[in-house]
PDB file of N, CA and C in Angstrom:
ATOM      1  N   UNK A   1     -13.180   0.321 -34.410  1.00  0.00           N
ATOM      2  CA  UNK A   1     -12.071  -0.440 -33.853  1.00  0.00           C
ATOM      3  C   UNK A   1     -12.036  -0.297 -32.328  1.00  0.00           C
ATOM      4  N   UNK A   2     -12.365   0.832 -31.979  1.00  0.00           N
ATOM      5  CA  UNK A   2     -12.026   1.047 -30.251  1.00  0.00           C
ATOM      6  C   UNK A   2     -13.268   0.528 -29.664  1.00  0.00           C
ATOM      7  N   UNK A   3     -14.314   0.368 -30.587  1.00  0.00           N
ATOM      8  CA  UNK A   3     -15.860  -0.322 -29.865  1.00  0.00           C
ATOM      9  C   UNK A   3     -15.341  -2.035 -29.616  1.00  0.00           C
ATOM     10  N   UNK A   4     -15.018  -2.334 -30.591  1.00  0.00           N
ATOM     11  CA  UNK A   4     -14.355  -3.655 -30.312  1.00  0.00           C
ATOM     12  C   UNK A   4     -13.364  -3.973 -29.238  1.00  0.00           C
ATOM     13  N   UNK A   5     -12.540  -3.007 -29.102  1.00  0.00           N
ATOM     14  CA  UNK A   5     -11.912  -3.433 -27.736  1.00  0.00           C
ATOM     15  C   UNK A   5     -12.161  -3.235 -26.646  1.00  0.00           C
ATOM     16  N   UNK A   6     -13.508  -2.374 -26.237  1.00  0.00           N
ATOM     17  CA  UNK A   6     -14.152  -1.876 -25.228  1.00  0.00           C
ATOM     18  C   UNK A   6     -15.020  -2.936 -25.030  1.00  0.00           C
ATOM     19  N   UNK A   7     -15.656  -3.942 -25.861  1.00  0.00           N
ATOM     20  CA  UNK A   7     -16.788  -4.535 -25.713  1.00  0.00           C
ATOM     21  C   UNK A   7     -16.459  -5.697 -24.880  1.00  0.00           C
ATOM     22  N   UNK A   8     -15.389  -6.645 -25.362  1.00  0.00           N
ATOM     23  CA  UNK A   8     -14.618  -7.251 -24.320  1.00  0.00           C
ATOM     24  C   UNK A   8     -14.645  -7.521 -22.855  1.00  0.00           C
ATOM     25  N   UNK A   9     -13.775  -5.723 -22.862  1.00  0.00           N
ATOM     26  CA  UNK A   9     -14.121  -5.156 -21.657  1.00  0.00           C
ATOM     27  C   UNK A   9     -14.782  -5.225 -20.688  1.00  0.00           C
ATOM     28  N   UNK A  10     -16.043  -4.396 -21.179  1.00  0.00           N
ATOM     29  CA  UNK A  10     -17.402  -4.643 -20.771  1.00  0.00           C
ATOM     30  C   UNK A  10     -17.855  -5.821 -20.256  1.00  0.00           C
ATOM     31  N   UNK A  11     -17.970  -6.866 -20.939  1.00  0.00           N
ATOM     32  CA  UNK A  11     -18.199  -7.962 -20.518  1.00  0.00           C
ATOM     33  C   UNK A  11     -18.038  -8.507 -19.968  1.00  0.00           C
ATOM     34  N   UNK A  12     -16.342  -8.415 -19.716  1.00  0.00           N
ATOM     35  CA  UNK A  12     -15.619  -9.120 -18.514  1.00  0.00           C
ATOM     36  C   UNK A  12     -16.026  -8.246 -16.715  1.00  0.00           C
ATOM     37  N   UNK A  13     -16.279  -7.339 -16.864  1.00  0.00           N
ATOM     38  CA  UNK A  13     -16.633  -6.230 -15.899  1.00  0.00           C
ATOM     39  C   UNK A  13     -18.051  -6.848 -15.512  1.00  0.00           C
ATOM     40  N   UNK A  14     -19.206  -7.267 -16.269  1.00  0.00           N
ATOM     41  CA  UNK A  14     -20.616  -7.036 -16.107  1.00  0.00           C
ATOM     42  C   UNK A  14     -20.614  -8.630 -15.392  1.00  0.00           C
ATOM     43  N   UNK A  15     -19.765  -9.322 -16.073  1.00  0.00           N
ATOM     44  CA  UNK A  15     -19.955 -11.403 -16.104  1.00  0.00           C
ATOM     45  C   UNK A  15     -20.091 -11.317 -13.866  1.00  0.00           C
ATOM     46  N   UNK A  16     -19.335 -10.362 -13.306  1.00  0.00           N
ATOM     47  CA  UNK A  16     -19.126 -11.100 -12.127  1.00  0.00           C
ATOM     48  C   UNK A  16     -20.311 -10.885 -11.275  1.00  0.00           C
ATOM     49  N   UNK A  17     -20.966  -9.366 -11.564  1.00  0.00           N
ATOM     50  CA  UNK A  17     -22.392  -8.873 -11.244  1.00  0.00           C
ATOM     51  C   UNK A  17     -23.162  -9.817 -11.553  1.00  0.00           C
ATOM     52  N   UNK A  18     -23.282 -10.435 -12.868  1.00  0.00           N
ATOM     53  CA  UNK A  18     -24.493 -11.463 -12.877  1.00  0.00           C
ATOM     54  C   UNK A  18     -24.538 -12.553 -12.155  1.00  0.00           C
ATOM     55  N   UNK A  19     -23.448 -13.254 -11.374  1.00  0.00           N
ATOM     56  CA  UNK A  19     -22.903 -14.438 -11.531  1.00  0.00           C
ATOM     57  C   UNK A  19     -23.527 -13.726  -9.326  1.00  0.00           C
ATOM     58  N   UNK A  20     -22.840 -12.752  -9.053  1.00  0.00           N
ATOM     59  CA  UNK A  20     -23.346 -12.558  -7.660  1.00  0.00           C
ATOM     60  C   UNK A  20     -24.326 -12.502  -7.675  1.00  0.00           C
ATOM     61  N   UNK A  21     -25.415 -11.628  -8.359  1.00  0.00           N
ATOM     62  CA  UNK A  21     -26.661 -11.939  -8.270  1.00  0.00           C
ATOM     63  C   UNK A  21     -27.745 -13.143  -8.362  1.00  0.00           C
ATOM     64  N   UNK A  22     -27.400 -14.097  -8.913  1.00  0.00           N
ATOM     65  CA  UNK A  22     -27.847 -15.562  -9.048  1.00  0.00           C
ATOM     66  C   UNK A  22     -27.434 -16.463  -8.027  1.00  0.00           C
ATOM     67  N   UNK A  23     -26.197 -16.136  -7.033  1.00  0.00           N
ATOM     68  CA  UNK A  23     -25.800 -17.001  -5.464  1.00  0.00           C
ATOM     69  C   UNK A  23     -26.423 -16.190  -4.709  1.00  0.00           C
ATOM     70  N   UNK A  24     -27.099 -14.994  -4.703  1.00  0.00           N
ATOM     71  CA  UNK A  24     -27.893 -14.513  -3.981  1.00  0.00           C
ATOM     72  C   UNK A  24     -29.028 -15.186  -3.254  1.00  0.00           C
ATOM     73  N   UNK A  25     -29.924 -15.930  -4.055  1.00  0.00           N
ATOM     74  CA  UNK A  25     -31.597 -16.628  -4.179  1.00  0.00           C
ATOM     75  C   UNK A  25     -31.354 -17.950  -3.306  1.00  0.00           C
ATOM     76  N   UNK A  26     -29.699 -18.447  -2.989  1.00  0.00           N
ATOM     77  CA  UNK A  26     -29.700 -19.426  -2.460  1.00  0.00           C
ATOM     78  C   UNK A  26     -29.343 -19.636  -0.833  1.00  0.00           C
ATOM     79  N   UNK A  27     -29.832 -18.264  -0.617  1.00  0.00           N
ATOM     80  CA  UNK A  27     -29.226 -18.188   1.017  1.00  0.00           C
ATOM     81  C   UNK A  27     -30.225 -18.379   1.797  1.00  0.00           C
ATOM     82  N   UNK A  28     -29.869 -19.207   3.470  1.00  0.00           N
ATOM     83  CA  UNK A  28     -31.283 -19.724   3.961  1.00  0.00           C
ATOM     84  C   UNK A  28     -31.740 -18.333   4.485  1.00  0.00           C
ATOM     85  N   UNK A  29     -33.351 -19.155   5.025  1.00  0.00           N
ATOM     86  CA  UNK A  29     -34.284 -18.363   5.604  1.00  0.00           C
ATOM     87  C   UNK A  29     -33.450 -17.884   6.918  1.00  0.00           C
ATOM     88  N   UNK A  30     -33.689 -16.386   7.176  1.00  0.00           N
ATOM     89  CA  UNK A  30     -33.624 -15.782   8.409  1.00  0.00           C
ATOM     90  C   UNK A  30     -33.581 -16.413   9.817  1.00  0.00           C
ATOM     91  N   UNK A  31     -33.503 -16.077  10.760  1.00  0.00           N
ATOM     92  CA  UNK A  31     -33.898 -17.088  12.246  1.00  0.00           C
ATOM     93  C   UNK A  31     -34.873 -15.981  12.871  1.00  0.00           C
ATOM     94  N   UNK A  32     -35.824 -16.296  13.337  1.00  0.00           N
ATOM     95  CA  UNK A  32     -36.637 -15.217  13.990  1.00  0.00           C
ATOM     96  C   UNK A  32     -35.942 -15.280  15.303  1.00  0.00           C
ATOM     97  N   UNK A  33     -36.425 -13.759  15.886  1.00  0.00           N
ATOM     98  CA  UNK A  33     -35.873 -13.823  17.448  1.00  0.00           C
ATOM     99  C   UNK A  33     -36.308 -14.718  18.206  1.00  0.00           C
ATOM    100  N   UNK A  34     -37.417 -15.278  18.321  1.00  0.00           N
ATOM    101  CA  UNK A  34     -37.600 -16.475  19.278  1.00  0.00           C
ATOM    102  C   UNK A  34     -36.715 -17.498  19.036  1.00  0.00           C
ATOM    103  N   UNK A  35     -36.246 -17.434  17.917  1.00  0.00           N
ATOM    104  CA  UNK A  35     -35.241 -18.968  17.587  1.00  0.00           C
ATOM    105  C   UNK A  35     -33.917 -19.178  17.998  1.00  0.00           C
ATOM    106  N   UNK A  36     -33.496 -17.751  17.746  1.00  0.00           N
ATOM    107  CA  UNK A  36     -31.881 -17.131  18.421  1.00  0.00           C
ATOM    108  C   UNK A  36     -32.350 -17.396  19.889  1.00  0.00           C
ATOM    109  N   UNK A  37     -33.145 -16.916  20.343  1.00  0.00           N
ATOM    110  CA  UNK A  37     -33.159 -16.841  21.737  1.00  0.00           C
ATOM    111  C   UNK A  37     -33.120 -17.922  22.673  1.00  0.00           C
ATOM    112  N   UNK A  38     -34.396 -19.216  22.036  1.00  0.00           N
ATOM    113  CA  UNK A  38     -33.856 -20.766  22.289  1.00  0.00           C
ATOM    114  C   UNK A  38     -32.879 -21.166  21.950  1.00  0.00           C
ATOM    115  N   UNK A  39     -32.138 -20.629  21.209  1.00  0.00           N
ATOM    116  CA  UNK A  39     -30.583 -21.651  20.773  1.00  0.00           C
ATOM    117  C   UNK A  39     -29.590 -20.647  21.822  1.00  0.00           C
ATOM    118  N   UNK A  40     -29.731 -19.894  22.047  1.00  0.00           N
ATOM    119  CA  UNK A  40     -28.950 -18.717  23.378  1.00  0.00           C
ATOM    120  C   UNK A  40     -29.390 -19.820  24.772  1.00  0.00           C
ATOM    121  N   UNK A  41     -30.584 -19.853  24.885  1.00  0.00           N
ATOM    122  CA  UNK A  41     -30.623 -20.746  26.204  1.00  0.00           C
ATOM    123  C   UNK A  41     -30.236 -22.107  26.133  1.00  0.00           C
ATOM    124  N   UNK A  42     -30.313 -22.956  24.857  1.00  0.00           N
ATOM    125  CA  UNK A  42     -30.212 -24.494  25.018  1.00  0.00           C
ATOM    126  C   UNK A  42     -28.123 -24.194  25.333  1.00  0.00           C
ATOM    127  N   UNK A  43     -27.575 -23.236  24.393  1.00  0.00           N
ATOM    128  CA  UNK A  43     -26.351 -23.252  25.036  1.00  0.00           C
ATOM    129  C   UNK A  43     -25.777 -22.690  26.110  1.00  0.00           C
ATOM    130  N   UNK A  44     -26.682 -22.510  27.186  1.00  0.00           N
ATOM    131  CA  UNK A  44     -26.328 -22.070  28.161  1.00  0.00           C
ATOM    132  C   UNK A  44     -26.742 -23.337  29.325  1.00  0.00           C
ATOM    133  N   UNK A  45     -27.526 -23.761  28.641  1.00  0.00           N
ATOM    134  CA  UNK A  45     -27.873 -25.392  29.361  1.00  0.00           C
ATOM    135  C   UNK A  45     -27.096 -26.544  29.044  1.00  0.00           C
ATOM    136  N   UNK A  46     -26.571 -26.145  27.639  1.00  0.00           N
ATOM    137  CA  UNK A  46     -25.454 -27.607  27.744  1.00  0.00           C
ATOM    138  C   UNK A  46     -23.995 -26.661  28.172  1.00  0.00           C
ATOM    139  N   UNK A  47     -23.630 -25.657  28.975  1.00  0.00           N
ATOM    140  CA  UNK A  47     -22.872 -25.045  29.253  1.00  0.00           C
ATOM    141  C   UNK A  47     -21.681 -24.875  28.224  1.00  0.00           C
ATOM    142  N   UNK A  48     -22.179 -24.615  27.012  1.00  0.00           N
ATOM    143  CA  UNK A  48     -20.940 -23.701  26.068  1.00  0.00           C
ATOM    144  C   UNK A  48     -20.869 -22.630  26.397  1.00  0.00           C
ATOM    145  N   UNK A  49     -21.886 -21.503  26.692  1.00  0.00           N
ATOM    146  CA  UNK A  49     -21.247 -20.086  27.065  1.00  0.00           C
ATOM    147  C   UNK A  49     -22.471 -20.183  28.721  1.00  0.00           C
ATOM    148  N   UNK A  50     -21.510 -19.363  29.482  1.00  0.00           N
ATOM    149  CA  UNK A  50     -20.268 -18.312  28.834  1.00  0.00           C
ATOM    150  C   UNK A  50     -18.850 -18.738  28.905  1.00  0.00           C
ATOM    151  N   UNK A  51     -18.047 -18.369  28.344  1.00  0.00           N
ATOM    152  CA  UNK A  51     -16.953 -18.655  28.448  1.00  0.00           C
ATOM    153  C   UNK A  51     -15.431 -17.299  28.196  1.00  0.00           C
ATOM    154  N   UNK A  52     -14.140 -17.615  28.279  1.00  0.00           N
ATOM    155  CA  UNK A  52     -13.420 -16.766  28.060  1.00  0.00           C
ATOM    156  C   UNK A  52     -12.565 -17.017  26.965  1.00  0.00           C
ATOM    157  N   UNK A  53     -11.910 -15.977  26.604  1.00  0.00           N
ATOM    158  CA  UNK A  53     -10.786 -15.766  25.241  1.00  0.00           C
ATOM    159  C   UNK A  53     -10.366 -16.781  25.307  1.00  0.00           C
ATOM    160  N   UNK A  54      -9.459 -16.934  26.733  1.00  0.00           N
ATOM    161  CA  UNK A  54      -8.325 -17.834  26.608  1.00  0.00           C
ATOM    162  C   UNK A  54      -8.904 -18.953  26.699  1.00  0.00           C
ATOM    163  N   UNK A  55     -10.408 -19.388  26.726  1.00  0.00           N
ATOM    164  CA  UNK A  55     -10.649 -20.663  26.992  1.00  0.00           C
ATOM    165  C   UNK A  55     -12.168 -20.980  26.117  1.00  0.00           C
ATOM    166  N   UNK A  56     -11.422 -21.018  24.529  1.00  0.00           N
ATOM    167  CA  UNK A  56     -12.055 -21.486  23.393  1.00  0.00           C
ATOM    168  C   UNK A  56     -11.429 -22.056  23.148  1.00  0.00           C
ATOM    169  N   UNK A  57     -11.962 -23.070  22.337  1.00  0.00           N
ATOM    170  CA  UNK A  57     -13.449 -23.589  22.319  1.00  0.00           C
ATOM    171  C   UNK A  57     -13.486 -24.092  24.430  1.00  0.00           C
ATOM    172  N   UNK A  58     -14.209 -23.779  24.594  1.00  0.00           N
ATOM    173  CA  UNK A  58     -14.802 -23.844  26.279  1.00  0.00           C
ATOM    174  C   UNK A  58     -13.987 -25.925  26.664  1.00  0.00           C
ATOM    175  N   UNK A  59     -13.329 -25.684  27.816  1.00  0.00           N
ATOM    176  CA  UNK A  59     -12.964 -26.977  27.619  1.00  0.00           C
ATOM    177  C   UNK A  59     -14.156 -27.849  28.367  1.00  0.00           C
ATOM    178  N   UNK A  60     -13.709 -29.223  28.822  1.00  0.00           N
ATOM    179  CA  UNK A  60     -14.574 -30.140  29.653  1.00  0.00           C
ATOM    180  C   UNK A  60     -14.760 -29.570  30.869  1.00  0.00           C
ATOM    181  N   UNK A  61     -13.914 -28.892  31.343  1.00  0.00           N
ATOM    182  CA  UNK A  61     -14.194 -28.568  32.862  1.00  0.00           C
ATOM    183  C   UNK A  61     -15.067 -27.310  33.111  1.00  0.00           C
ATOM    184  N   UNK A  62     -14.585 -26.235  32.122  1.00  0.00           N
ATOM    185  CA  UNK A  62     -15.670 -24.728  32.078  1.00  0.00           C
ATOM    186  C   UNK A  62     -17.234 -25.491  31.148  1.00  0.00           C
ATOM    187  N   UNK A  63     -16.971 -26.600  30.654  1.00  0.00           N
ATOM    188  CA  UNK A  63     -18.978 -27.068  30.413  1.00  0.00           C
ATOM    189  C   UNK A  63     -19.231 -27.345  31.396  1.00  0.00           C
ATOM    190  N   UNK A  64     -18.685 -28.262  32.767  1.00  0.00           N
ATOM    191  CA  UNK A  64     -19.199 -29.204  33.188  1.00  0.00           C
ATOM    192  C   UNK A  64     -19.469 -27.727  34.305  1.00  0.00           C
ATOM    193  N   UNK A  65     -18.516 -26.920  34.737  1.00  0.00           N
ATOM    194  CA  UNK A  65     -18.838 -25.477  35.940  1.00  0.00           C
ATOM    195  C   UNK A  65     -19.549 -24.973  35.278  1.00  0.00           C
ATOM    196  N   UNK A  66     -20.355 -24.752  34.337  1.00  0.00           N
ATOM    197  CA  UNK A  66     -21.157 -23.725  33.863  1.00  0.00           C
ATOM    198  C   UNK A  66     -22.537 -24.480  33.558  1.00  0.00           C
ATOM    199  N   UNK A  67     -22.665 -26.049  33.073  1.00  0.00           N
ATOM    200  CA  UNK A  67     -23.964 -26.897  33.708  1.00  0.00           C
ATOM    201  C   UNK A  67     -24.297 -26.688  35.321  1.00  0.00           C
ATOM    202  N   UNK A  68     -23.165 -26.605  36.241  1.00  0.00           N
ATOM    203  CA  UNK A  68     -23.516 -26.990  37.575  1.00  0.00           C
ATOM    204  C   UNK A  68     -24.689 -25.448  38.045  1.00  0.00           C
ATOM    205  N   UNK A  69     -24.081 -24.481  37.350  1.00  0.00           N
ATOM    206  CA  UNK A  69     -24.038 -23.121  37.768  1.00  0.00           C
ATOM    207  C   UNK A  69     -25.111 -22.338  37.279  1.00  0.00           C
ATOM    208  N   UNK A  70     -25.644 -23.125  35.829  1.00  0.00           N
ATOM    209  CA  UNK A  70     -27.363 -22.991  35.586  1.00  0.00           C
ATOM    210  C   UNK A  70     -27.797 -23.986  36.126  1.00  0.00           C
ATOM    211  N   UNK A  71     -27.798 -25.163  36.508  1.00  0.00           N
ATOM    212  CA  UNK A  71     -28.629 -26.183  36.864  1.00  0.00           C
ATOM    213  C   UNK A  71     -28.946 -25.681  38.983  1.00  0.00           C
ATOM    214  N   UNK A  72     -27.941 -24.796  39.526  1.00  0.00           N
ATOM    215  CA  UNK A  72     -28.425 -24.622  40.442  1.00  0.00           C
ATOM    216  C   UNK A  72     -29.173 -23.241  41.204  1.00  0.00           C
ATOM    217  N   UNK A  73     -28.945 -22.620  39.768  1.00  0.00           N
ATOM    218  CA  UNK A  73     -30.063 -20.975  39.824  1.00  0.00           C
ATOM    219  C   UNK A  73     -29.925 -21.004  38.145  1.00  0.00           C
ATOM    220  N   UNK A  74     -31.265 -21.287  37.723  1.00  0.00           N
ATOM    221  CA  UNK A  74     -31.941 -21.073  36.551  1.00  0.00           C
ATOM    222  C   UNK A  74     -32.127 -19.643  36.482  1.00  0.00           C
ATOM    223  N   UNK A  75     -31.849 -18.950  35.298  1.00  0.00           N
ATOM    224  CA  UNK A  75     -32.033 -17.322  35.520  1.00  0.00           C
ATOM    225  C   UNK A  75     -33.166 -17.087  34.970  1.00  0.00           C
ATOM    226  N   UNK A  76     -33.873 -16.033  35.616  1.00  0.00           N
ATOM    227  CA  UNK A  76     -35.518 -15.932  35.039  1.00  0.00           C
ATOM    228  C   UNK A  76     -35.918 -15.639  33.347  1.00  0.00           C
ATOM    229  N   UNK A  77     -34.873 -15.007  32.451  1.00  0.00           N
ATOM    230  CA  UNK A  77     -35.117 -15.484  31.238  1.00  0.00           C
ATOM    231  C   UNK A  77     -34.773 -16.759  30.650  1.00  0.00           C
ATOM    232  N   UNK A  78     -34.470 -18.470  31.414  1.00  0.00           N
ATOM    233  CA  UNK A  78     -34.017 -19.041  31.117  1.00  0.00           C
ATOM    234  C   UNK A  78     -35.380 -20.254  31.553  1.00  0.00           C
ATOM    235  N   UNK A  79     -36.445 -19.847  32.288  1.00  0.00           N
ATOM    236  CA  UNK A  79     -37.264 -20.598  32.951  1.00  0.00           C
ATOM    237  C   UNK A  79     -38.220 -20.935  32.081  1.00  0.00           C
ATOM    238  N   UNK A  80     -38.479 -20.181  30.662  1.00  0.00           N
ATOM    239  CA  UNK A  80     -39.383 -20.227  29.893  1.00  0.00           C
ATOM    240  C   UNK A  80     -39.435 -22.036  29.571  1.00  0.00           C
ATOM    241  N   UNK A  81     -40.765 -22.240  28.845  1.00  0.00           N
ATOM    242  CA  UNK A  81     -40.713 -23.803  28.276  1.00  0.00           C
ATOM    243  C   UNK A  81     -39.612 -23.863  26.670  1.00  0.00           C
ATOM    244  N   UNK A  82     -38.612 -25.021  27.198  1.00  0.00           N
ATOM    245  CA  UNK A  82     -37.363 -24.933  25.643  1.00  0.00           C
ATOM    246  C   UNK A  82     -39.059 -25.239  24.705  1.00  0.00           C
ATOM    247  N   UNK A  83     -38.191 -24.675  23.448  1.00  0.00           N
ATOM    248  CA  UNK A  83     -39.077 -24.488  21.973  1.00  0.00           C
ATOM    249  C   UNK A  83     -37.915 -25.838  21.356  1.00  0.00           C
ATOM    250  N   UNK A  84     -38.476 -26.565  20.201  1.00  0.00           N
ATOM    251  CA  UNK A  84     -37.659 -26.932  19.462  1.00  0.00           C
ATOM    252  C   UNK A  84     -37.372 -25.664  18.268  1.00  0.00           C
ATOM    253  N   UNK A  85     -35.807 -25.297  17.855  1.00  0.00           N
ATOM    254  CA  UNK A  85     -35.686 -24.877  16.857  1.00  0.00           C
ATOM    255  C   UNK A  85     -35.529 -25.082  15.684  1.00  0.00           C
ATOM    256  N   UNK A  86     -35.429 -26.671  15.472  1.00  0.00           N
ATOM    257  CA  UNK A  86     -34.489 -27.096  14.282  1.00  0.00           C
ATOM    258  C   UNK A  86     -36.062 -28.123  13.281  1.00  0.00           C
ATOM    259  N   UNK A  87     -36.091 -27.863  12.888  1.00  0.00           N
ATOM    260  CA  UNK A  87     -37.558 -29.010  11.908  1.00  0.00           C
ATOM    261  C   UNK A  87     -36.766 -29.843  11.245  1.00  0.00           C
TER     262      UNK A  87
END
């Protein structure tokens, strides 16, 4: 009698483990560091960062000062040739 009400149990306990392990297999591929690193510079070229707390999401005026401000000293990790990241 007490195996029967344990078994239940059990089951209901084990169902959520299986169920995480199977949304596991569907997560994308990694980004290699070269890829982070072009998507770090392309947004520093369309001037999203850097930016501040109080000024997220970055408005029109901190993109348009922060294009002017790479476009007139490129910083030497920024000189490399852009990669495409996206296939």
């Amino acid at each position: 009698m007490r195996s029967l009400f344990c078994l239940p149990l059990l089951l209901a306990a084990v169902a959520p483990l299986a169920q995480a392990q199977s949304s596991t297999a569907a997560t994308p591929p990694e980004k290699t560091h070269a890829q982070v690193v072009a998507e770090l510079v392309q947004a520093y070229r369309e001037g999203t960062i850097p930016t501040t707390d109080g000024d997220y999401p970055p408005s029109d005026s901190t993109i348009e000062r922060n294009r002017a401000r790479f476009e007139s000293k490129t910083p030497s990790w920024a000189q490399q040739p852009q990669t495409q990241t996206q296939q």
